[in-house]
PDB file of N, CA and C in Angstrom:
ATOM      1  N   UNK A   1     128.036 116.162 103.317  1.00  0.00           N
ATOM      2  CA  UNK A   1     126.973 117.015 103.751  1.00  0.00           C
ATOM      3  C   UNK A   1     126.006 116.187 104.594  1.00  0.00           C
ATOM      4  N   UNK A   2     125.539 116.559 105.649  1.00  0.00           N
ATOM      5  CA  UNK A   2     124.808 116.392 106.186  1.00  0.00           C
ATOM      6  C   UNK A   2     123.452 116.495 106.199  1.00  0.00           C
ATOM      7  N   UNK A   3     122.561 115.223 106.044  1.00  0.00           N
ATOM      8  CA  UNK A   3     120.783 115.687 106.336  1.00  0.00           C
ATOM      9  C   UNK A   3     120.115 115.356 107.242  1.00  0.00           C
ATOM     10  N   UNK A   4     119.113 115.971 107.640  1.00  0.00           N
ATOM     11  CA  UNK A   4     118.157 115.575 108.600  1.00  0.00           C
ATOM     12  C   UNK A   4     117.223 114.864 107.955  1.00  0.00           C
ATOM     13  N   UNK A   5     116.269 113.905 107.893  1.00  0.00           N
ATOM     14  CA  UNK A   5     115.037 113.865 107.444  1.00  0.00           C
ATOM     15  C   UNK A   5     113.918 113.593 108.050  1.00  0.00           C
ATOM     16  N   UNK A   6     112.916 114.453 108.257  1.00  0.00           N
ATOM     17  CA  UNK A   6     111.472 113.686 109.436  1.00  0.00           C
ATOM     18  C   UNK A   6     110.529 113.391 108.716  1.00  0.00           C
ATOM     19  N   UNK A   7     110.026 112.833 109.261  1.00  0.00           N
ATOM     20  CA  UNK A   7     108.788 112.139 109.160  1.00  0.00           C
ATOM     21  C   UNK A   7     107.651 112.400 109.951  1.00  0.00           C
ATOM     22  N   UNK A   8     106.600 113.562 108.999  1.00  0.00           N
ATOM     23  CA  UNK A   8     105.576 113.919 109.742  1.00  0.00           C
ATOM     24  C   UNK A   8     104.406 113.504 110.114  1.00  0.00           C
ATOM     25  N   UNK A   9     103.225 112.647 110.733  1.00  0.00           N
ATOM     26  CA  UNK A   9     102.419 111.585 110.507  1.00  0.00           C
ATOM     27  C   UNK A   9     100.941 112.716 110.608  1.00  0.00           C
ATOM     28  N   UNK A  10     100.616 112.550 109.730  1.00  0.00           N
ATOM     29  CA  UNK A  10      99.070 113.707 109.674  1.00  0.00           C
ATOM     30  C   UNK A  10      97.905 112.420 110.135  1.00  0.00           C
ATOM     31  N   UNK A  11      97.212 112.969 110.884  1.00  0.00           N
ATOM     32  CA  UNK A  11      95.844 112.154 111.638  1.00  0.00           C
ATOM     33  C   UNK A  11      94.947 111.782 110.424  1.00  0.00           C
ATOM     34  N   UNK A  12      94.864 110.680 110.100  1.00  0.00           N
ATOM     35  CA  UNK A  12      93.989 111.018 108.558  1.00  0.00           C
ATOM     36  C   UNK A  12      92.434 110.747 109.328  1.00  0.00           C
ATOM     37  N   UNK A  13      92.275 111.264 110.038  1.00  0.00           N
ATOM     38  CA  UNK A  13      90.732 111.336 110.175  1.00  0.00           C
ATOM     39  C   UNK A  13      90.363 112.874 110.635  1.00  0.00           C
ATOM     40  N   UNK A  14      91.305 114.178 110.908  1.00  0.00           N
ATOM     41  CA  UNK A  14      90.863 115.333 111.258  1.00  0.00           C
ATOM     42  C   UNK A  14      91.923 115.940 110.359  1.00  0.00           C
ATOM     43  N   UNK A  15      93.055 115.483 109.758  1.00  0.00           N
ATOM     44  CA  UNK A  15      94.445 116.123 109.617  1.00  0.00           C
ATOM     45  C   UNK A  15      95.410 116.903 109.793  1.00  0.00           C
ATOM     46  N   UNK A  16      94.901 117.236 111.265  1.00  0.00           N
ATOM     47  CA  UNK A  16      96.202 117.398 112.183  1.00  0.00           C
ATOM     48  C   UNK A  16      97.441 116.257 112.627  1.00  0.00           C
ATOM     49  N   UNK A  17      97.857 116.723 113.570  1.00  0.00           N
ATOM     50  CA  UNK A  17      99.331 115.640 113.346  1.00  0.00           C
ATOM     51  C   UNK A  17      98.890 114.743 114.689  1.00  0.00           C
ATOM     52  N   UNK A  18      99.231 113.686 113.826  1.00  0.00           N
ATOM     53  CA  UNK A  18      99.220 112.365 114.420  1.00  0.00           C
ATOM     54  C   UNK A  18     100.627 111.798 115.102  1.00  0.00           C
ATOM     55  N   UNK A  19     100.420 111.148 116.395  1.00  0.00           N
ATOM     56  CA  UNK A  19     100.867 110.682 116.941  1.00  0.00           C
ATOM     57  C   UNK A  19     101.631 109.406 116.489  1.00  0.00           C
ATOM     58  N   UNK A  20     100.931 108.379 116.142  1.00  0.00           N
ATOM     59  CA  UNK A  20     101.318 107.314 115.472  1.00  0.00           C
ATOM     60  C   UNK A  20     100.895 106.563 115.000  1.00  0.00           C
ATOM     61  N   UNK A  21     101.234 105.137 114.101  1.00  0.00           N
ATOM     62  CA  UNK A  21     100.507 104.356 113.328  1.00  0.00           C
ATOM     63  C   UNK A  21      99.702 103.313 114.364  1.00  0.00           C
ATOM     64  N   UNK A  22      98.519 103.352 114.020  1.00  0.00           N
ATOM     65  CA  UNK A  22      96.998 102.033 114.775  1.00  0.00           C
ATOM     66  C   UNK A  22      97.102 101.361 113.449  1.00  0.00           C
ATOM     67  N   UNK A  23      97.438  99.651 114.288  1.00  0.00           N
ATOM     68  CA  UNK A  23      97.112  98.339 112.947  1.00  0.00           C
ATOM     69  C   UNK A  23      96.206  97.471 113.992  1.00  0.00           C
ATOM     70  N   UNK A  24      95.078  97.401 112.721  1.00  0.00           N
ATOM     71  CA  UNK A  24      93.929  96.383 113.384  1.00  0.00           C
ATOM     72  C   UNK A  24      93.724  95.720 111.834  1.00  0.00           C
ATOM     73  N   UNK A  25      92.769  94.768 112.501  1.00  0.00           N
ATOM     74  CA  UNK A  25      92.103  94.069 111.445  1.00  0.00           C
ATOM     75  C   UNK A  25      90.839  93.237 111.693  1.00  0.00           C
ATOM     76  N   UNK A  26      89.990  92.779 110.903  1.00  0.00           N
ATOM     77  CA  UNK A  26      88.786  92.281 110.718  1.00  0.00           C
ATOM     78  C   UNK A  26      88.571  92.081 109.226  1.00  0.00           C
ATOM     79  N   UNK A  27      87.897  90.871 109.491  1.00  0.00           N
ATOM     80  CA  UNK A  27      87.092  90.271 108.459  1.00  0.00           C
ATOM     81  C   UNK A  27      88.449  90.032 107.469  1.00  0.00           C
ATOM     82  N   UNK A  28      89.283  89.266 108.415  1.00  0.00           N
ATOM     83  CA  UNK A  28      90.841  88.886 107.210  1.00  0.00           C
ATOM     84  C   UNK A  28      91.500  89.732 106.783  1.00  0.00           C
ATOM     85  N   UNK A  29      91.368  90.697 106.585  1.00  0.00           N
ATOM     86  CA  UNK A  29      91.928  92.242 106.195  1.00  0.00           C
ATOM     87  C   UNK A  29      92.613  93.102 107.178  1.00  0.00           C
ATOM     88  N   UNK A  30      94.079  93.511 107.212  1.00  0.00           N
ATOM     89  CA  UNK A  30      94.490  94.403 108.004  1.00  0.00           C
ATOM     90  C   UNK A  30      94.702  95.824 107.430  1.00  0.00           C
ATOM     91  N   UNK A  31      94.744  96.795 108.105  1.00  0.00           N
ATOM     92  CA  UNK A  31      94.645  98.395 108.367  1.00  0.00           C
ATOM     93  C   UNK A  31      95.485  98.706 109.181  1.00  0.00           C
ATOM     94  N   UNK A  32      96.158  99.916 108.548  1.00  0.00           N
ATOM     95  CA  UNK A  32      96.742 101.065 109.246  1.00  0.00           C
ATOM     96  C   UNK A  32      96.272 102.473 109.368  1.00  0.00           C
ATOM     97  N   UNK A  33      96.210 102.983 110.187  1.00  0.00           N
ATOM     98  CA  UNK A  33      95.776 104.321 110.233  1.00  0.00           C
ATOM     99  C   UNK A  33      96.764 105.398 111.044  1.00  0.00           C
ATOM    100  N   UNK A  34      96.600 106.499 110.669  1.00  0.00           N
ATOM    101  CA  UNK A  34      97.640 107.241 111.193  1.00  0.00           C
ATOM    102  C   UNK A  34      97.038 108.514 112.032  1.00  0.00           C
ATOM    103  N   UNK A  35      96.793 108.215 113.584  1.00  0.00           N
ATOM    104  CA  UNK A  35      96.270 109.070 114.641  1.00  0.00           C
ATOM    105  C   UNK A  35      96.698 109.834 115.730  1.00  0.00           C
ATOM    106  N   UNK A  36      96.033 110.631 115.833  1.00  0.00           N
ATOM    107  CA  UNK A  36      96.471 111.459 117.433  1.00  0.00           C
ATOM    108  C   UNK A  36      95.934 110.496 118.344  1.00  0.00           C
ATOM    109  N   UNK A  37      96.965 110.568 119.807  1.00  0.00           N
ATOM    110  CA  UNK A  37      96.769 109.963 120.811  1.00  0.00           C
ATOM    111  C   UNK A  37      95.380 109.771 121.192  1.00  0.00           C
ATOM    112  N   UNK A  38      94.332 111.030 121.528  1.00  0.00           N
ATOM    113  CA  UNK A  38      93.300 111.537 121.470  1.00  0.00           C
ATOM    114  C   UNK A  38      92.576 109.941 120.586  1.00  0.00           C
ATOM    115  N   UNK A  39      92.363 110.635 119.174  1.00  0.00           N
ATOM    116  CA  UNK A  39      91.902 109.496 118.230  1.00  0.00           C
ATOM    117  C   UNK A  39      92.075 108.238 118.776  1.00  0.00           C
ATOM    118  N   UNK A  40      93.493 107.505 118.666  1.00  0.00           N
ATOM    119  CA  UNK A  40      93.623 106.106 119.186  1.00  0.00           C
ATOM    120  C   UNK A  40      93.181 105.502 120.129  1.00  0.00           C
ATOM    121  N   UNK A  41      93.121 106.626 121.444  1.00  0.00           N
ATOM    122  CA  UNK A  41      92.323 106.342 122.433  1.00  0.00           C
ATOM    123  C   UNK A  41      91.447 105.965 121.849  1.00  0.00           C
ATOM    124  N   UNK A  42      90.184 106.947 121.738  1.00  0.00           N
ATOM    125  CA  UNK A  42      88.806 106.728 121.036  1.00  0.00           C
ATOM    126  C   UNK A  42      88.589 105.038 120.290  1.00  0.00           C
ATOM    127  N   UNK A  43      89.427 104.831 119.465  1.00  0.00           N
ATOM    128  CA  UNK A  43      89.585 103.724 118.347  1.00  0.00           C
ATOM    129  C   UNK A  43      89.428 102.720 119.539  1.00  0.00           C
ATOM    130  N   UNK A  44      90.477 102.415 120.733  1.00  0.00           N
ATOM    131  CA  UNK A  44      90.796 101.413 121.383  1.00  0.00           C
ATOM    132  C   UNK A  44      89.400 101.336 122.370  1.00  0.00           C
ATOM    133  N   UNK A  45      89.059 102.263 122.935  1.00  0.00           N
ATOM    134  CA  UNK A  45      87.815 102.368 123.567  1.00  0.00           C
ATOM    135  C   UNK A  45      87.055 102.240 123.091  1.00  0.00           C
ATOM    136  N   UNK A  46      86.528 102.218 121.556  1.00  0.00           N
ATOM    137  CA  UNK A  46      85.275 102.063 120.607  1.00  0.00           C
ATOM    138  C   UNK A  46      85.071  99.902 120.477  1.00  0.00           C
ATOM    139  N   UNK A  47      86.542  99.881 120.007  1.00  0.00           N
ATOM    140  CA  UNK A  47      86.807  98.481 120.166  1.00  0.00           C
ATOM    141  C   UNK A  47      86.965  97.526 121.506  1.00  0.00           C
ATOM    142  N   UNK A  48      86.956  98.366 122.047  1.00  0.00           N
ATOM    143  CA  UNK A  48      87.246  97.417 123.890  1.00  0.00           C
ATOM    144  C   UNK A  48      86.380  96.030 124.352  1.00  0.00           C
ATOM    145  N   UNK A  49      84.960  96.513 124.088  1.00  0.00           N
ATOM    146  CA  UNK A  49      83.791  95.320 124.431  1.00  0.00           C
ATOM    147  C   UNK A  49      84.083  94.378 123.430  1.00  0.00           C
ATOM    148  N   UNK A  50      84.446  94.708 122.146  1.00  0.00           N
ATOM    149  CA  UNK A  50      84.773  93.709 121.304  1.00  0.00           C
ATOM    150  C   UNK A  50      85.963  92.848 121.553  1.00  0.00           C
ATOM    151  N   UNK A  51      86.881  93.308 122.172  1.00  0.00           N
ATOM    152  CA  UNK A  51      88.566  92.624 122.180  1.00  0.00           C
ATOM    153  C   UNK A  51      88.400  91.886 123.607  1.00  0.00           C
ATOM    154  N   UNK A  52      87.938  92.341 124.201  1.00  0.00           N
ATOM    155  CA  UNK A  52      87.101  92.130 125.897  1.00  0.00           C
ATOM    156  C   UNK A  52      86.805  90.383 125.589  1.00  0.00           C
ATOM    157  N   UNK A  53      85.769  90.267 124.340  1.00  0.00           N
ATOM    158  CA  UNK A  53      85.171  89.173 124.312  1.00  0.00           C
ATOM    159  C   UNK A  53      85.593  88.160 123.258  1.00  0.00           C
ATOM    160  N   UNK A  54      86.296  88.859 122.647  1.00  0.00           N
ATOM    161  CA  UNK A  54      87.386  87.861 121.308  1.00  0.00           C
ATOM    162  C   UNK A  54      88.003  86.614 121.834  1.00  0.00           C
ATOM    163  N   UNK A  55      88.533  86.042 121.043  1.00  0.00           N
ATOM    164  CA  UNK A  55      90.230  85.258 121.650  1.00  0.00           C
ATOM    165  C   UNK A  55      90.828  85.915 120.101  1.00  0.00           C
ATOM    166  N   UNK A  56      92.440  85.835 120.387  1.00  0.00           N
ATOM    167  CA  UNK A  56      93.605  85.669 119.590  1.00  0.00           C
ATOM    168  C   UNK A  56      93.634  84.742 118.643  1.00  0.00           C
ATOM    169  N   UNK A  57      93.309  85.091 117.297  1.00  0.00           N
ATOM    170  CA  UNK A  57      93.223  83.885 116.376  1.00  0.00           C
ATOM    171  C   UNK A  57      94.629  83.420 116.202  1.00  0.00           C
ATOM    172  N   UNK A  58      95.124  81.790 115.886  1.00  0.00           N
ATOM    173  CA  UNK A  58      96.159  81.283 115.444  1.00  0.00           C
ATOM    174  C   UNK A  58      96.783  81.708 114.936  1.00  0.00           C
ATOM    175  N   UNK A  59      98.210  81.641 115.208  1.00  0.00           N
ATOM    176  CA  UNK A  59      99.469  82.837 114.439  1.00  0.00           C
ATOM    177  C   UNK A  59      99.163  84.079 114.414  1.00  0.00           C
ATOM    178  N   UNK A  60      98.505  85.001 114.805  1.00  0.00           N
ATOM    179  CA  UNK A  60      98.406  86.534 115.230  1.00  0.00           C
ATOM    180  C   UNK A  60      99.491  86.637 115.514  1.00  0.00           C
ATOM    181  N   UNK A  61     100.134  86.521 116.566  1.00  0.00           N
ATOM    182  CA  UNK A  61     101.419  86.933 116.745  1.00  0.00           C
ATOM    183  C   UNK A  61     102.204  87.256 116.087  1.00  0.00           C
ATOM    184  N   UNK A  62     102.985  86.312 114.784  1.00  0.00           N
ATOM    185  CA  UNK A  62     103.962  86.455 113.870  1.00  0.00           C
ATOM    186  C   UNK A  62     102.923  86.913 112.447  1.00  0.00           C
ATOM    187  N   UNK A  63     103.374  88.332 112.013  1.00  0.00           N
ATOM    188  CA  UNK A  63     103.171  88.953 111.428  1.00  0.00           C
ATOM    189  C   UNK A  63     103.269  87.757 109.843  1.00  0.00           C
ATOM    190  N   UNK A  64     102.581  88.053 108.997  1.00  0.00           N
ATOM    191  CA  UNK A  64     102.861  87.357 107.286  1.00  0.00           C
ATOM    192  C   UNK A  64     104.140  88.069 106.755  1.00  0.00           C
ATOM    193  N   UNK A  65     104.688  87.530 106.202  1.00  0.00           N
ATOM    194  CA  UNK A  65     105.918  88.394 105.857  1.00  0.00           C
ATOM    195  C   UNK A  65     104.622  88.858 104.323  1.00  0.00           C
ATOM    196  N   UNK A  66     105.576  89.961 103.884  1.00  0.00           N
ATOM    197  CA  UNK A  66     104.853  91.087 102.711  1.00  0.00           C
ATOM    198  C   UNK A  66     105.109  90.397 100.972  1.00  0.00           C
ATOM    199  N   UNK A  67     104.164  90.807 100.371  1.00  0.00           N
ATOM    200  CA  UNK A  67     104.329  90.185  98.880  1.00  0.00           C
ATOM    201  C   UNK A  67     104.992  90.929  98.248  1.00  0.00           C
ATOM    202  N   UNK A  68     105.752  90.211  97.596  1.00  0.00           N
ATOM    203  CA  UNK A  68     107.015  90.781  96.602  1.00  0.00           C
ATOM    204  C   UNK A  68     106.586  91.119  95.269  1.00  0.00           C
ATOM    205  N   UNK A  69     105.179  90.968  94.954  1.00  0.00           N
ATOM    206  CA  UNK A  69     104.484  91.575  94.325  1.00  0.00           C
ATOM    207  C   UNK A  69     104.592  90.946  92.849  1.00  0.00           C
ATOM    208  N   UNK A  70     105.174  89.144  92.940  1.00  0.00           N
ATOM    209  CA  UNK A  70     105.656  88.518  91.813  1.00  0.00           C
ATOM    210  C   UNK A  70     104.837  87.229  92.358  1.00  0.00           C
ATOM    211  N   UNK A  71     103.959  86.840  91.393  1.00  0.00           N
ATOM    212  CA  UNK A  71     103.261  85.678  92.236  1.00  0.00           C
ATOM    213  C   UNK A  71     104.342  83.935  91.258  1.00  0.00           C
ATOM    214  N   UNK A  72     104.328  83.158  92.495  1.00  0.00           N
ATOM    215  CA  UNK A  72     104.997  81.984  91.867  1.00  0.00           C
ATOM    216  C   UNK A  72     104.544  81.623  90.620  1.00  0.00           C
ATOM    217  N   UNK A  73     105.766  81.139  90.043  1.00  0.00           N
ATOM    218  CA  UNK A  73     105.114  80.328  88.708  1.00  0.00           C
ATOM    219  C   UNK A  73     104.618  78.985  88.806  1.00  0.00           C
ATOM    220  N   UNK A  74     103.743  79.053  88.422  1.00  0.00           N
ATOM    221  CA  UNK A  74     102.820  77.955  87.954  1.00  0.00           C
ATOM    222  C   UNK A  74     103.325  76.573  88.072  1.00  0.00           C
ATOM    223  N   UNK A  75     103.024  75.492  88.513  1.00  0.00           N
ATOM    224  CA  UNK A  75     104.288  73.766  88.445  1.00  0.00           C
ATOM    225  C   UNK A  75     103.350  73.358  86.681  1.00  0.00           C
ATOM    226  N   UNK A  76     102.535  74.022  86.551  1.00  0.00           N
ATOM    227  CA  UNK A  76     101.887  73.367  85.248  1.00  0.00           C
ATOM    228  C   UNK A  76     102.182  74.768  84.116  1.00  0.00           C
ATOM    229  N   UNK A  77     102.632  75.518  84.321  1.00  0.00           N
ATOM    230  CA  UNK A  77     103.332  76.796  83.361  1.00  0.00           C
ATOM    231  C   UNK A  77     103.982  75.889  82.627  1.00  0.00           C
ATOM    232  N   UNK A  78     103.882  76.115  81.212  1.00  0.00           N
ATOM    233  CA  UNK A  78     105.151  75.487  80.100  1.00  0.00           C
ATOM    234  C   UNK A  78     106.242  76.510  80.171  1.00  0.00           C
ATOM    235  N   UNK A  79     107.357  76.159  79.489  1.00  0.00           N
ATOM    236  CA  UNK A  79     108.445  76.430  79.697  1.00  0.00           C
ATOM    237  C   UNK A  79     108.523  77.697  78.637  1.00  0.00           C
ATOM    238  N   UNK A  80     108.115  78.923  78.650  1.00  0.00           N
ATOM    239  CA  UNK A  80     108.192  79.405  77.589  1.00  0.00           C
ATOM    240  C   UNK A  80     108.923  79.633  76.406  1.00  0.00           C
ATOM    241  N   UNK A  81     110.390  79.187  76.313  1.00  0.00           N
ATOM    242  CA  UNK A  81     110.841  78.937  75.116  1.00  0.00           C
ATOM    243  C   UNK A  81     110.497  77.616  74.725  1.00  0.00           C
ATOM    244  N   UNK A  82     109.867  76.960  75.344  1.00  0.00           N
ATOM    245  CA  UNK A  82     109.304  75.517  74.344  1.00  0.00           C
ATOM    246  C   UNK A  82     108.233  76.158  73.704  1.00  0.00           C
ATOM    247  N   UNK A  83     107.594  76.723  74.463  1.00  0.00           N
ATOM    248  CA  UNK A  83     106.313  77.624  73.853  1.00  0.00           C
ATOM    249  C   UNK A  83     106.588  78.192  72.692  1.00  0.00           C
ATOM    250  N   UNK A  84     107.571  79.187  72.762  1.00  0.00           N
ATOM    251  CA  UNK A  84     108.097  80.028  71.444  1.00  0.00           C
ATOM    252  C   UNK A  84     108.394  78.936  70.195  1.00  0.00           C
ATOM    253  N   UNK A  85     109.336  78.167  70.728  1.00  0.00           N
ATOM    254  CA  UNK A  85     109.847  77.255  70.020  1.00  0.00           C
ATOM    255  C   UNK A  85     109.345  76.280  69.060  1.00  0.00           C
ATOM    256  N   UNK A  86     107.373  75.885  69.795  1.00  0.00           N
ATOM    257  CA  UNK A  86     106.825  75.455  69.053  1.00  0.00           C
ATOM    258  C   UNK A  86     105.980  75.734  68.092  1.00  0.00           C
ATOM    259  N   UNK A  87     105.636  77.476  68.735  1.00  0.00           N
ATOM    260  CA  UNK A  87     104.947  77.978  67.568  1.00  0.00           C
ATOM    261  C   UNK A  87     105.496  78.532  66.578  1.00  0.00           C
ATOM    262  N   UNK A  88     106.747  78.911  66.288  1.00  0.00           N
ATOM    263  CA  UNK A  88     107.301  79.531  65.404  1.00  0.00           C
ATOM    264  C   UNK A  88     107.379  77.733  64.306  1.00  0.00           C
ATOM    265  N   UNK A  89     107.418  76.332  64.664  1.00  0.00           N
ATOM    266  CA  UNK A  89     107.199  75.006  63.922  1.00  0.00           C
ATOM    267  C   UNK A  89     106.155  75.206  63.193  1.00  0.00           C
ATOM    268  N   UNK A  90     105.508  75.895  64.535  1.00  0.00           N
ATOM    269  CA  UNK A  90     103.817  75.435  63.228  1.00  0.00           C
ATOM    270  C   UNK A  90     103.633  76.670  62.614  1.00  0.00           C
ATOM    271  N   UNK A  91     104.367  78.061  62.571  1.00  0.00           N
ATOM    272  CA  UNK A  91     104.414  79.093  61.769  1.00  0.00           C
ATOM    273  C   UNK A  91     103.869  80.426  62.531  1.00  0.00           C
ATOM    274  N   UNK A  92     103.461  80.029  63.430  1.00  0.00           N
ATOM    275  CA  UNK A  92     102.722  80.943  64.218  1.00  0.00           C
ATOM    276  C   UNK A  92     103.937  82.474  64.620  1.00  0.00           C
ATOM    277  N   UNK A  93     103.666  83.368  64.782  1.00  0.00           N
ATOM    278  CA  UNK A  93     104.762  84.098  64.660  1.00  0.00           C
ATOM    279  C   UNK A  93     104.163  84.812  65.679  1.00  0.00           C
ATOM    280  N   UNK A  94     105.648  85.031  66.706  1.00  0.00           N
ATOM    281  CA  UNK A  94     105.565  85.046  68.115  1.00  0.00           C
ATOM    282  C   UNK A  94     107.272  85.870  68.596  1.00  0.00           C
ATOM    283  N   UNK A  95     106.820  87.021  69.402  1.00  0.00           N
ATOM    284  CA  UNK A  95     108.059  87.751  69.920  1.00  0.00           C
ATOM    285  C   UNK A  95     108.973  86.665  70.580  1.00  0.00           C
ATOM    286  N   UNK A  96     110.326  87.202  70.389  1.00  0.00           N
ATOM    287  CA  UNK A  96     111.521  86.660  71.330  1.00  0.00           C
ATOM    288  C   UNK A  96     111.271  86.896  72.230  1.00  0.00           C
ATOM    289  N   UNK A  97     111.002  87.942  73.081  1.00  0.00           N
ATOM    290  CA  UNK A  97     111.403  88.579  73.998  1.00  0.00           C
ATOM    291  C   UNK A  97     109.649  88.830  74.964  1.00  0.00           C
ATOM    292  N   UNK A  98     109.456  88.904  76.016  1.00  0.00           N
ATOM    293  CA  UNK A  98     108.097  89.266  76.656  1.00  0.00           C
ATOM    294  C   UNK A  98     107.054  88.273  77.250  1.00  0.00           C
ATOM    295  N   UNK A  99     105.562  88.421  77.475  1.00  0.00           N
ATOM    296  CA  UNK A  99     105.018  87.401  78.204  1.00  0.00           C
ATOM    297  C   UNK A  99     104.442  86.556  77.272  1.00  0.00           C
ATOM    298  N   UNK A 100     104.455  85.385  76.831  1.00  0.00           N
ATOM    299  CA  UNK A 100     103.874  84.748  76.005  1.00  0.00           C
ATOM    300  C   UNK A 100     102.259  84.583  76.136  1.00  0.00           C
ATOM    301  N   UNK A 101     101.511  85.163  75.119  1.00  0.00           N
ATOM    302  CA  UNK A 101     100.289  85.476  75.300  1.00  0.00           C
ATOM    303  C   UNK A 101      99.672  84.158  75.706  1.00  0.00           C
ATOM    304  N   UNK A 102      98.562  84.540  76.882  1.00  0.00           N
ATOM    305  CA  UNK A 102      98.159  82.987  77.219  1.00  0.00           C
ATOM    306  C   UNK A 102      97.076  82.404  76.081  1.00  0.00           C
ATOM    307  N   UNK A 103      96.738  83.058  75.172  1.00  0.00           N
ATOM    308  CA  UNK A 103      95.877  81.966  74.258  1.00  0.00           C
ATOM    309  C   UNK A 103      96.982  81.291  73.210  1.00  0.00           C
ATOM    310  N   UNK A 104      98.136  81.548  73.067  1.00  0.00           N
ATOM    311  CA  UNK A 104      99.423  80.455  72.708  1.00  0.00           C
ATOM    312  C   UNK A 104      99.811  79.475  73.972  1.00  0.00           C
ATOM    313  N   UNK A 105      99.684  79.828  74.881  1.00  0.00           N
ATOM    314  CA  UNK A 105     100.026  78.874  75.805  1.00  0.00           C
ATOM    315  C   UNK A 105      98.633  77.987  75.998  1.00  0.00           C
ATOM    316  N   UNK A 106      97.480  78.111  75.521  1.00  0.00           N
ATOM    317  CA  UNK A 106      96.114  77.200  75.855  1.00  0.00           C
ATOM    318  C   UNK A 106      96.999  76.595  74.901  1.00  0.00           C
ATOM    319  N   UNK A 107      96.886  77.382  73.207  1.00  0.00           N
ATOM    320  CA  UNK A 107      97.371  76.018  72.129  1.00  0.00           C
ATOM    321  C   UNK A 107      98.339  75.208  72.398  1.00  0.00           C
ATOM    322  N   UNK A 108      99.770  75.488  72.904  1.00  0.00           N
ATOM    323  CA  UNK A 108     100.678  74.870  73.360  1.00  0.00           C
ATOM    324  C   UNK A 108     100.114  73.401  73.941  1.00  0.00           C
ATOM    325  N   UNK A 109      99.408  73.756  74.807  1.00  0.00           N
ATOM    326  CA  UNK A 109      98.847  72.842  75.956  1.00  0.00           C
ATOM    327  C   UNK A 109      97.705  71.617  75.310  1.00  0.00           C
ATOM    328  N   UNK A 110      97.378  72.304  74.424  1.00  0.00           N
ATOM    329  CA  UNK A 110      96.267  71.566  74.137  1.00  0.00           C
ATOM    330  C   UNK A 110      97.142  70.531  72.428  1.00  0.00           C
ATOM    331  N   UNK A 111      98.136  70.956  72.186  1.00  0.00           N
ATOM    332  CA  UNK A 111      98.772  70.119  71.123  1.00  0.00           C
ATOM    333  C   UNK A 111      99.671  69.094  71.820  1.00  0.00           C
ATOM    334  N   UNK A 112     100.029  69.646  73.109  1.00  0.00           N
ATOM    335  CA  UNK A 112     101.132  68.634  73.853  1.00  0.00           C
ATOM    336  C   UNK A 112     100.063  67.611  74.708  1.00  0.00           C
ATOM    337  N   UNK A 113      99.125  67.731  74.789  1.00  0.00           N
ATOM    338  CA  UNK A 113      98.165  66.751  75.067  1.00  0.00           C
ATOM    339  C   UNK A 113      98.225  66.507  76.934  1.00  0.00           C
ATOM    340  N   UNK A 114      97.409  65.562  77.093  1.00  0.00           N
ATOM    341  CA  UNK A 114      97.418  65.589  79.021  1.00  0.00           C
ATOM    342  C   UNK A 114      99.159  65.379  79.028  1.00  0.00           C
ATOM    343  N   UNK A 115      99.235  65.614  80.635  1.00  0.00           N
ATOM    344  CA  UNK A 115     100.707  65.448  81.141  1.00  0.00           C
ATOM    345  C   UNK A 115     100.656  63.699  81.050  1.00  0.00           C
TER     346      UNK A 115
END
């Protein structure tokens, strides 16, 4: 079977239908907005004296690639089954399975002494 699927872009500033996605940014922060030609004009002409007198900050060009929404682990994170491993020694009773609560991981840290 066969589908079509579209994709309709509503102006989110009047919500009629928009033309297409505007990405700007300021103050470190980027934005998308979704406008009629009309609108974007406006946007680009509102901003003009400003871009007029800017420069191109470093690496603008190549986009950040996107967050995977998993931040790295830690190089000073303990190993959490040592974690488990040691509190269940000293009796402490602690799931198999899940995030090891970080006030077991302060104690951990603070019984295994500086690195």
């Amino acid at each position: 079977m066969a589908q079509k699927v579209q994709t309709l872009l509503i102006d989110d500033l009047d919500g009629g239908e928009a033309d297409g996605t505007v990405r700007f940014g300021i103050d470190g922060a980027d934005y998308e907005i979704d406008l009629s030609a009309r609108h974007a004009e406006a946007l680009r002409k509102a901003l003009a004296p400003y871009l007029g007198a800017a420069r191109r900050a470093p690496g603008s060009a190549a986009r950040r690639p996107g967050r995977t929404g998993r931040r790295a682990a830690s190089a000073a994170a303990p190993d959490p089954t040592a974690v488990r491993g040691w509190a269940k020694s000293q009796g402490i009773d602690v799931k198999d399975r899940g995030r090891v609560p970080a006030e077991l991981v302060a104690k951990f840290k603070a019984a295994a002494g500086p690195d």
